[in-house]
N, C-alpha and C. Protein backbone atom coordinates (compact mmCIF):
# COMPACT_ATOMS: atom_id res chain seq x y z
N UNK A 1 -20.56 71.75 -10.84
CA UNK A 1 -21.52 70.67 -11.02
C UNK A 1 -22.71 71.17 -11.82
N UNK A 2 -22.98 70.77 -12.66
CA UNK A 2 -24.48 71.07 -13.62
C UNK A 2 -25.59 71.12 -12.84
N UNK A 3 -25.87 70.04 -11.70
CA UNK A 3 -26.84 70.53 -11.25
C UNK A 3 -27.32 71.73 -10.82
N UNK A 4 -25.92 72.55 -10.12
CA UNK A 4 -25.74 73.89 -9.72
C UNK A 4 -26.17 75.14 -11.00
N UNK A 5 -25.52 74.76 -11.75
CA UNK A 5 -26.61 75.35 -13.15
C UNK A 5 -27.75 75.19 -13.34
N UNK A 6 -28.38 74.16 -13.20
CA UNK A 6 -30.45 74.04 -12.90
C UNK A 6 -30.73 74.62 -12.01
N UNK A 7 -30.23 74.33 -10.78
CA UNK A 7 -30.43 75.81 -9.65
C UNK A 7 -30.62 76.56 -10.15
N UNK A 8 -29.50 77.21 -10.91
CA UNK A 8 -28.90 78.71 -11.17
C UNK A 8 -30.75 79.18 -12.16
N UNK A 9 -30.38 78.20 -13.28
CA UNK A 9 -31.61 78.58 -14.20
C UNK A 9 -32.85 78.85 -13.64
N UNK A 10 -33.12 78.15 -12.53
CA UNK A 10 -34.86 77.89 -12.11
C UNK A 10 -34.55 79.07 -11.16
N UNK A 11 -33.61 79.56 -10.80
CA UNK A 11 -33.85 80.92 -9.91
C UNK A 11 -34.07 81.73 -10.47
N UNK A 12 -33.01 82.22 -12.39
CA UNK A 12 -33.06 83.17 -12.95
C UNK A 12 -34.58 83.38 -13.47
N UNK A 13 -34.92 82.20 -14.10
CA UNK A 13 -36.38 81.91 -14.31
C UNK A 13 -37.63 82.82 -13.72
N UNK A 14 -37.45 82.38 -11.95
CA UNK A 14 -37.87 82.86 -11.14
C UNK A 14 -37.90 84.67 -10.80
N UNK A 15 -37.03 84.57 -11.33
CA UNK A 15 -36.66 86.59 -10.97
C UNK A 15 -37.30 87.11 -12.29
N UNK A 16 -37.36 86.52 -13.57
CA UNK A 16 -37.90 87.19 -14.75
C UNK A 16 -39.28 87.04 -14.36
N UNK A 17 -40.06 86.13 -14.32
CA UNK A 17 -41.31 86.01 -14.15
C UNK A 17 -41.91 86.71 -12.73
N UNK A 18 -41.00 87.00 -11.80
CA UNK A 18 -41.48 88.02 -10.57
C UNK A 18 -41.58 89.32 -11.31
N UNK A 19 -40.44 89.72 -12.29
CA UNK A 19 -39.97 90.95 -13.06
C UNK A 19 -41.50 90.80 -13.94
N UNK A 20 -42.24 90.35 -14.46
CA UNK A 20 -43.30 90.60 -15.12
C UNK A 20 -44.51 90.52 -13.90
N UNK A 21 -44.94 89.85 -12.85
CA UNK A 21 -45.57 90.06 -11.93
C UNK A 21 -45.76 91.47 -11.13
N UNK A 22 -44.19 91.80 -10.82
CA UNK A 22 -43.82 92.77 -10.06
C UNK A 22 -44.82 94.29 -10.80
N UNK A 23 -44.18 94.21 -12.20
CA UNK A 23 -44.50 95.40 -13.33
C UNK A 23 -45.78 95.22 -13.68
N UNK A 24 -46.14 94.19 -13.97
CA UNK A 24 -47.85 94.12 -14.59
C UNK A 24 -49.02 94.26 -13.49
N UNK A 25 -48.69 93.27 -12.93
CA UNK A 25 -49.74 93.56 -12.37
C UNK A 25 -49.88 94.01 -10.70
N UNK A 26 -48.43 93.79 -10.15
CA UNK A 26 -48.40 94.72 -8.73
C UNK A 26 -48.51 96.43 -8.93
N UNK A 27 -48.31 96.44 -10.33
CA UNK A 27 -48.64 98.53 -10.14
C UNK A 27 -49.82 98.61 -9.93
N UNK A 28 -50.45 97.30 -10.89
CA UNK A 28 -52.30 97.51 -10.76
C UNK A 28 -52.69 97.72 -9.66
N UNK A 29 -52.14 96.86 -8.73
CA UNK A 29 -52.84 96.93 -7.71
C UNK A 29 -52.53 98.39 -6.90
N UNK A 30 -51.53 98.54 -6.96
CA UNK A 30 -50.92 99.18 -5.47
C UNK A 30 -51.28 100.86 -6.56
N UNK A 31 -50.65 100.94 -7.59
CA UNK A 31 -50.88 102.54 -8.23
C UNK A 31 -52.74 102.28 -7.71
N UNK A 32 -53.49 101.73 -8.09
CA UNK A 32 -55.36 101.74 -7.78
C UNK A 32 -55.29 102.41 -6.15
N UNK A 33 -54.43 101.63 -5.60
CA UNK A 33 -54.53 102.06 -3.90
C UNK A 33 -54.18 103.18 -3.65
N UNK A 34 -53.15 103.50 -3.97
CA UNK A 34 -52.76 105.12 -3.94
C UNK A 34 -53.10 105.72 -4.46
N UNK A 35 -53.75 105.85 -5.66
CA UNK A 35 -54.88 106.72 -6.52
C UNK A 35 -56.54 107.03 -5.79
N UNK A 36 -56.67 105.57 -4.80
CA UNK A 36 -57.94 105.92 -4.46
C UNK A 36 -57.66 106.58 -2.65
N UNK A 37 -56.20 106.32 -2.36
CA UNK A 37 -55.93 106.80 -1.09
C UNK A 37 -55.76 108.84 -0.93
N UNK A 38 -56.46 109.39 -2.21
CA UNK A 38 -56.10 110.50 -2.47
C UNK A 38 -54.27 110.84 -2.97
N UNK A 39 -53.44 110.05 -3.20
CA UNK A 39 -52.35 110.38 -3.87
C UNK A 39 -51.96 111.45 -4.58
N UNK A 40 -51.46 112.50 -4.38
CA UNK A 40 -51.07 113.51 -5.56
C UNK A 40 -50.75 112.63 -6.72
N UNK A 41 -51.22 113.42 -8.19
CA UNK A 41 -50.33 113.46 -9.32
C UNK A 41 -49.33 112.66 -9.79
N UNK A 42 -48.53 113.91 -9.12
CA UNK A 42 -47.14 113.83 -8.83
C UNK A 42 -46.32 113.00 -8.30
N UNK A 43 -46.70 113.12 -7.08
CA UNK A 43 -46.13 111.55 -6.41
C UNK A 43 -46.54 110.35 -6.94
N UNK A 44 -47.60 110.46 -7.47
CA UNK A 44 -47.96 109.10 -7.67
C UNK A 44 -47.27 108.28 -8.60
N UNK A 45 -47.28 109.63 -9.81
CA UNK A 45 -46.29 109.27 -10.88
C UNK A 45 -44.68 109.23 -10.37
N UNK A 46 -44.12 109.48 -9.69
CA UNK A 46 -42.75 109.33 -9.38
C UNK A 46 -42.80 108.01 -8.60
N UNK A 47 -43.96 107.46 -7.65
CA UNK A 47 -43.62 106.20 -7.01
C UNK A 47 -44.16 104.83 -8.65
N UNK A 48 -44.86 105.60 -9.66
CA UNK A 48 -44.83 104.84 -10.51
C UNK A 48 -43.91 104.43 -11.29
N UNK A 49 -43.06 105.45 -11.55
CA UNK A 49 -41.41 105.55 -11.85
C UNK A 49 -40.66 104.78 -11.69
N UNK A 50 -40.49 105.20 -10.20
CA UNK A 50 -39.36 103.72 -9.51
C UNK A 50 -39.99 102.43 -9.32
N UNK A 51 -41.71 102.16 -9.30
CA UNK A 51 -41.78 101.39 -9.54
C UNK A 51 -41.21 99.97 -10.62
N UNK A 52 -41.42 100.60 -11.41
CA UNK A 52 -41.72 99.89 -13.01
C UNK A 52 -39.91 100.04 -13.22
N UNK A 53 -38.93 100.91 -12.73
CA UNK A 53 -37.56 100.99 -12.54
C UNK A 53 -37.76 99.37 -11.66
N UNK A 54 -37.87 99.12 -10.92
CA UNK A 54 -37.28 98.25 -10.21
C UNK A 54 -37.86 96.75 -10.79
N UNK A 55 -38.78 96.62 -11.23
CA UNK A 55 -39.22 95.80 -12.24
C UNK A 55 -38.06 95.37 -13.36
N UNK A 56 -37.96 96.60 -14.12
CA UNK A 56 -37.05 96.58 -14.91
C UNK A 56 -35.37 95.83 -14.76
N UNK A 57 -35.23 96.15 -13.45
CA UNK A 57 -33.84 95.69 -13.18
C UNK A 57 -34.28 94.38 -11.66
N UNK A 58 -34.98 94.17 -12.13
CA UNK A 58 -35.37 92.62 -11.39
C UNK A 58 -35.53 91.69 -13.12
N UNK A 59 -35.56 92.32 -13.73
CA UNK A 59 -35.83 91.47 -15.41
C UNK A 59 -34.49 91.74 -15.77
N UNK A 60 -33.78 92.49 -15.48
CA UNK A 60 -32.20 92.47 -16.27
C UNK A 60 -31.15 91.42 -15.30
N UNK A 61 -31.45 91.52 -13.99
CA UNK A 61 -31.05 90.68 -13.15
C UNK A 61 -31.20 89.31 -13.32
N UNK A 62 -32.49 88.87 -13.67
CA UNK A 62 -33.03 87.20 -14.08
C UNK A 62 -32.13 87.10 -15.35
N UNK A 63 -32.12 88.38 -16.18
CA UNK A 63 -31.43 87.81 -17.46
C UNK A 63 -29.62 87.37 -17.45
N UNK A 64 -29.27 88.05 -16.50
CA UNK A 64 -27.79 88.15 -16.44
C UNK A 64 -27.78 86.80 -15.33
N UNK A 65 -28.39 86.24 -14.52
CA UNK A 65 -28.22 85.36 -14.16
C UNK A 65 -28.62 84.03 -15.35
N UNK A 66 -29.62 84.37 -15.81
CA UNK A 66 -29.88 82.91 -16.94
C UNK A 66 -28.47 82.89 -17.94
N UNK A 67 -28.10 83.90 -18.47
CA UNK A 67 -27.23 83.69 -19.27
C UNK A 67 -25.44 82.96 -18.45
N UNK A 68 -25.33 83.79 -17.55
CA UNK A 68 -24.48 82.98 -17.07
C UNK A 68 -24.52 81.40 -16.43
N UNK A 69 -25.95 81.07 -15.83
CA UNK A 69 -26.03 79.72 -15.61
C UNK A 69 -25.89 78.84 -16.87
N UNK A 70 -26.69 79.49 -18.07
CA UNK A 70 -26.65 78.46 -19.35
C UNK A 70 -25.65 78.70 -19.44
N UNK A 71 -24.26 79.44 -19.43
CA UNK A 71 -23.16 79.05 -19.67
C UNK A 71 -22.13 78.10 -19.21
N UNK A 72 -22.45 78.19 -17.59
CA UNK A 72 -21.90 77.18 -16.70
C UNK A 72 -22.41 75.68 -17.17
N UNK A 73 -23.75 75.75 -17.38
CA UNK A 73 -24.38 74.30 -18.09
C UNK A 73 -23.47 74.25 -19.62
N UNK A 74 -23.00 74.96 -19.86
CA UNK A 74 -22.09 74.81 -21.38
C UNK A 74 -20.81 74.52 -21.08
N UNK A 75 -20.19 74.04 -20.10
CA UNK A 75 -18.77 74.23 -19.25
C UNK A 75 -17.97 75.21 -19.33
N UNK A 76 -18.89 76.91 -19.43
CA UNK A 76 -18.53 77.47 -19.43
C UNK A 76 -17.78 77.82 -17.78
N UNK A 77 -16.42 78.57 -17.60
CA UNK A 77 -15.73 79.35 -16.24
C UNK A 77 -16.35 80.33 -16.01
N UNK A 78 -17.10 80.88 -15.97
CA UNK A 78 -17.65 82.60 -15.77
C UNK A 78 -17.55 81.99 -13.86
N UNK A 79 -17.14 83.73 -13.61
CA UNK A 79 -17.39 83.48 -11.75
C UNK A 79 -18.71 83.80 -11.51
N UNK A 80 -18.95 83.17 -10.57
CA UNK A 80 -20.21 82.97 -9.29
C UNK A 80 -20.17 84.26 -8.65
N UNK A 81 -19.61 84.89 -8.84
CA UNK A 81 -19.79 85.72 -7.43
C UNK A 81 -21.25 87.10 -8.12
N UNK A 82 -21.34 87.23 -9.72
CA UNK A 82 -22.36 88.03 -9.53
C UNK A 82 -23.57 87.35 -9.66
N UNK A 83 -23.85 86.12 -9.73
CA UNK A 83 -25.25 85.48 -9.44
C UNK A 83 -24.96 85.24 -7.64
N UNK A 84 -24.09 85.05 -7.39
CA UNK A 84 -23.94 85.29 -5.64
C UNK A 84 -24.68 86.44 -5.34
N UNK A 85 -24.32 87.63 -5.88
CA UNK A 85 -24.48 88.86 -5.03
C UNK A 85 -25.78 89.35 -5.27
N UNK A 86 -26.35 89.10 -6.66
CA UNK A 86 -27.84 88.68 -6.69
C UNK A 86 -28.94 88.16 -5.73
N UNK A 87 -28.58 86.80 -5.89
CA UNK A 87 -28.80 86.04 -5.13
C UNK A 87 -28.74 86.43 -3.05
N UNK A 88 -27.56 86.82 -3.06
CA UNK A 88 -27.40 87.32 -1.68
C UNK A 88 -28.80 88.46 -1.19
N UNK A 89 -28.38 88.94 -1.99
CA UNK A 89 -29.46 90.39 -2.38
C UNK A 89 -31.22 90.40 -2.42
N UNK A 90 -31.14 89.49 -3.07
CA UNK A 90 -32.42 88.76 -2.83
C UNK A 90 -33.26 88.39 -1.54
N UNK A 91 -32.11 87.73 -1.44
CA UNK A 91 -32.37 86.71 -0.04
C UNK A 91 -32.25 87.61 1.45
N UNK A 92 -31.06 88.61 1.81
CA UNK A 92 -31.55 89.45 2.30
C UNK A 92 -32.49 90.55 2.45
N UNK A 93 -32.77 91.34 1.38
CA UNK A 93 -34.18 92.10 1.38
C UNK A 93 -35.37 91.00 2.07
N UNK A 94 -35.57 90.20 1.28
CA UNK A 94 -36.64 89.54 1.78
C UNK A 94 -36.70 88.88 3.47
N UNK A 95 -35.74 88.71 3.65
CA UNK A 95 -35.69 88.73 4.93
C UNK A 95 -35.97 89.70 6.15
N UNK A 96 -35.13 90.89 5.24
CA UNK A 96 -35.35 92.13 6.00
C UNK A 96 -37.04 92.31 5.76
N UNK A 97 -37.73 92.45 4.65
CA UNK A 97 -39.14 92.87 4.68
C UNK A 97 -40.31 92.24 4.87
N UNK A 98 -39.81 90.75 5.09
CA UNK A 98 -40.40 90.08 6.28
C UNK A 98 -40.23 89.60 7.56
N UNK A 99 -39.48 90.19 8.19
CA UNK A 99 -39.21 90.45 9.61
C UNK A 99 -39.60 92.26 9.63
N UNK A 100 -39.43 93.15 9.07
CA UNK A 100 -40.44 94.36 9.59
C UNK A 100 -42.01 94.34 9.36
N UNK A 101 -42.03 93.56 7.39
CA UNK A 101 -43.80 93.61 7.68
C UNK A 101 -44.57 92.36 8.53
N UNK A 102 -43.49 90.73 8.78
CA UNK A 102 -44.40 89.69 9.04
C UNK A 102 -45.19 89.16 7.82
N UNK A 103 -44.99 90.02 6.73
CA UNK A 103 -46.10 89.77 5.49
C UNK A 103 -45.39 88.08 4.82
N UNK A 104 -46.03 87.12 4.80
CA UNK A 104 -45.07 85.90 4.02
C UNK A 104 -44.90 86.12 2.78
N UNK A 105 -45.53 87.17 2.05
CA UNK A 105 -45.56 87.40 0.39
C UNK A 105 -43.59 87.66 0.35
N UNK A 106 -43.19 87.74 1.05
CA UNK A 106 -41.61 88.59 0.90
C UNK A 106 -41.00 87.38 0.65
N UNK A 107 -41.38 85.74 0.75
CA UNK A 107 -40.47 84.47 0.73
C UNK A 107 -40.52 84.52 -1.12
N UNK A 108 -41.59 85.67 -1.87
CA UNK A 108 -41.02 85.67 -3.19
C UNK A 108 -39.78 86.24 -3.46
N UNK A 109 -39.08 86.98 -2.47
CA UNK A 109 -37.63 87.48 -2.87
C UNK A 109 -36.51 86.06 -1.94
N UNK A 110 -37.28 85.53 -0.98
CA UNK A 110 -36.67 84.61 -0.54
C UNK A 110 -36.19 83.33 -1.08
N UNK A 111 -36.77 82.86 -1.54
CA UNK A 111 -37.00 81.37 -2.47
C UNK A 111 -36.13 81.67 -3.40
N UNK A 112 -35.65 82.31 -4.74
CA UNK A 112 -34.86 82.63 -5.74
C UNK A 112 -33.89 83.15 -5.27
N UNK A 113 -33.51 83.72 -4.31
CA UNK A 113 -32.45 84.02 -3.90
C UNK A 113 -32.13 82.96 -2.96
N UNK A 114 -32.39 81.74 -2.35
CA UNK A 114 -31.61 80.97 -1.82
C UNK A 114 -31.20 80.23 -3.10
N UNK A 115 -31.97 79.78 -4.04
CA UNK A 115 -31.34 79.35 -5.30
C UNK A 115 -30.35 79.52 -5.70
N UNK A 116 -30.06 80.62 -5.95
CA UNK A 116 -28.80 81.47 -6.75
C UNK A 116 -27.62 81.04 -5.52
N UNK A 117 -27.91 81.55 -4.17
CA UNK A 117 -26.70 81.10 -3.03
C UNK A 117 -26.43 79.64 -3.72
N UNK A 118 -27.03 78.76 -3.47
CA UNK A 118 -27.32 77.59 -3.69
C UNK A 118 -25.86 77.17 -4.63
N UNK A 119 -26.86 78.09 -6.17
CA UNK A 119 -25.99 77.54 -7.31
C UNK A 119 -24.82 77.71 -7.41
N UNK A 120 -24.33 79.16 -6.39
CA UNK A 120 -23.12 79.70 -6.71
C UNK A 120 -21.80 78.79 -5.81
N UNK A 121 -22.07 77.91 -4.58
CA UNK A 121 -21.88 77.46 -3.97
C UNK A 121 -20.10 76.50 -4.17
N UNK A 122 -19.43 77.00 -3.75
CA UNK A 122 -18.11 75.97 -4.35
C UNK A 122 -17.70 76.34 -5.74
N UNK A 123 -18.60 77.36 -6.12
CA UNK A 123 -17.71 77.69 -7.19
C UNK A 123 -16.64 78.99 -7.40
């Protein structure tokens, strides 16, 4: 169903623009905190690392989901199952890291990843 492709898109959407949030301006914040929390160097730069790593592949993720939804909106066959597992992926972390922190900021991994379940749904 196409609609399931607008899903699909407004989730992938969603994960690129977290992917520039995540990288721009959550290092600001959080590298400032650990820089002023006395942070080594070293560490700091290695949690900056995987930071801006996981950014990176939260932006390759939005992309590989947009391209396959615009394809499904093209009547394209591609399978569901890796915007599923995305999507799945999503939706559990955030679950998991708001049930240990309580923090509601985590319904940003929640929300786009019920999407993607959503879109992948029956197919």
């Amino acid at each position: 169903m196409r609609w399931r492709a607008f899903v699909g898109i407004l989730g992938g959407i969603m994960l690129v623009l977290s992917a520039a949030a995540h990288s721009l301006l959550g290092w600001k914040g959080l590298g400032a905190q650990l820089a002023a929390a006395g942070t080594p160097p070293d560490l700091l730069q290695s949690v900056r690392v995987g930071w801006h790593f996981g950014g990176a592949c939260m932006l390759a993720f939005g992309v590989v989901t947009l391209a396959l939804c615009v394809r499904w909106l093209r009547g394209g066959r591609d399978p569901g199952w890796p915007v599923l597992a995305l999507g799945a992926t999503h939706f559990l972390f955030g679950a998991w890291a708001f049930a240990v922190t309580g923090n509601p900021f985590f319904t940003v991994f929640l929300v786009p990843g019920a999407l993607l379940v959503v879109a992948t749904a029956g197919r």
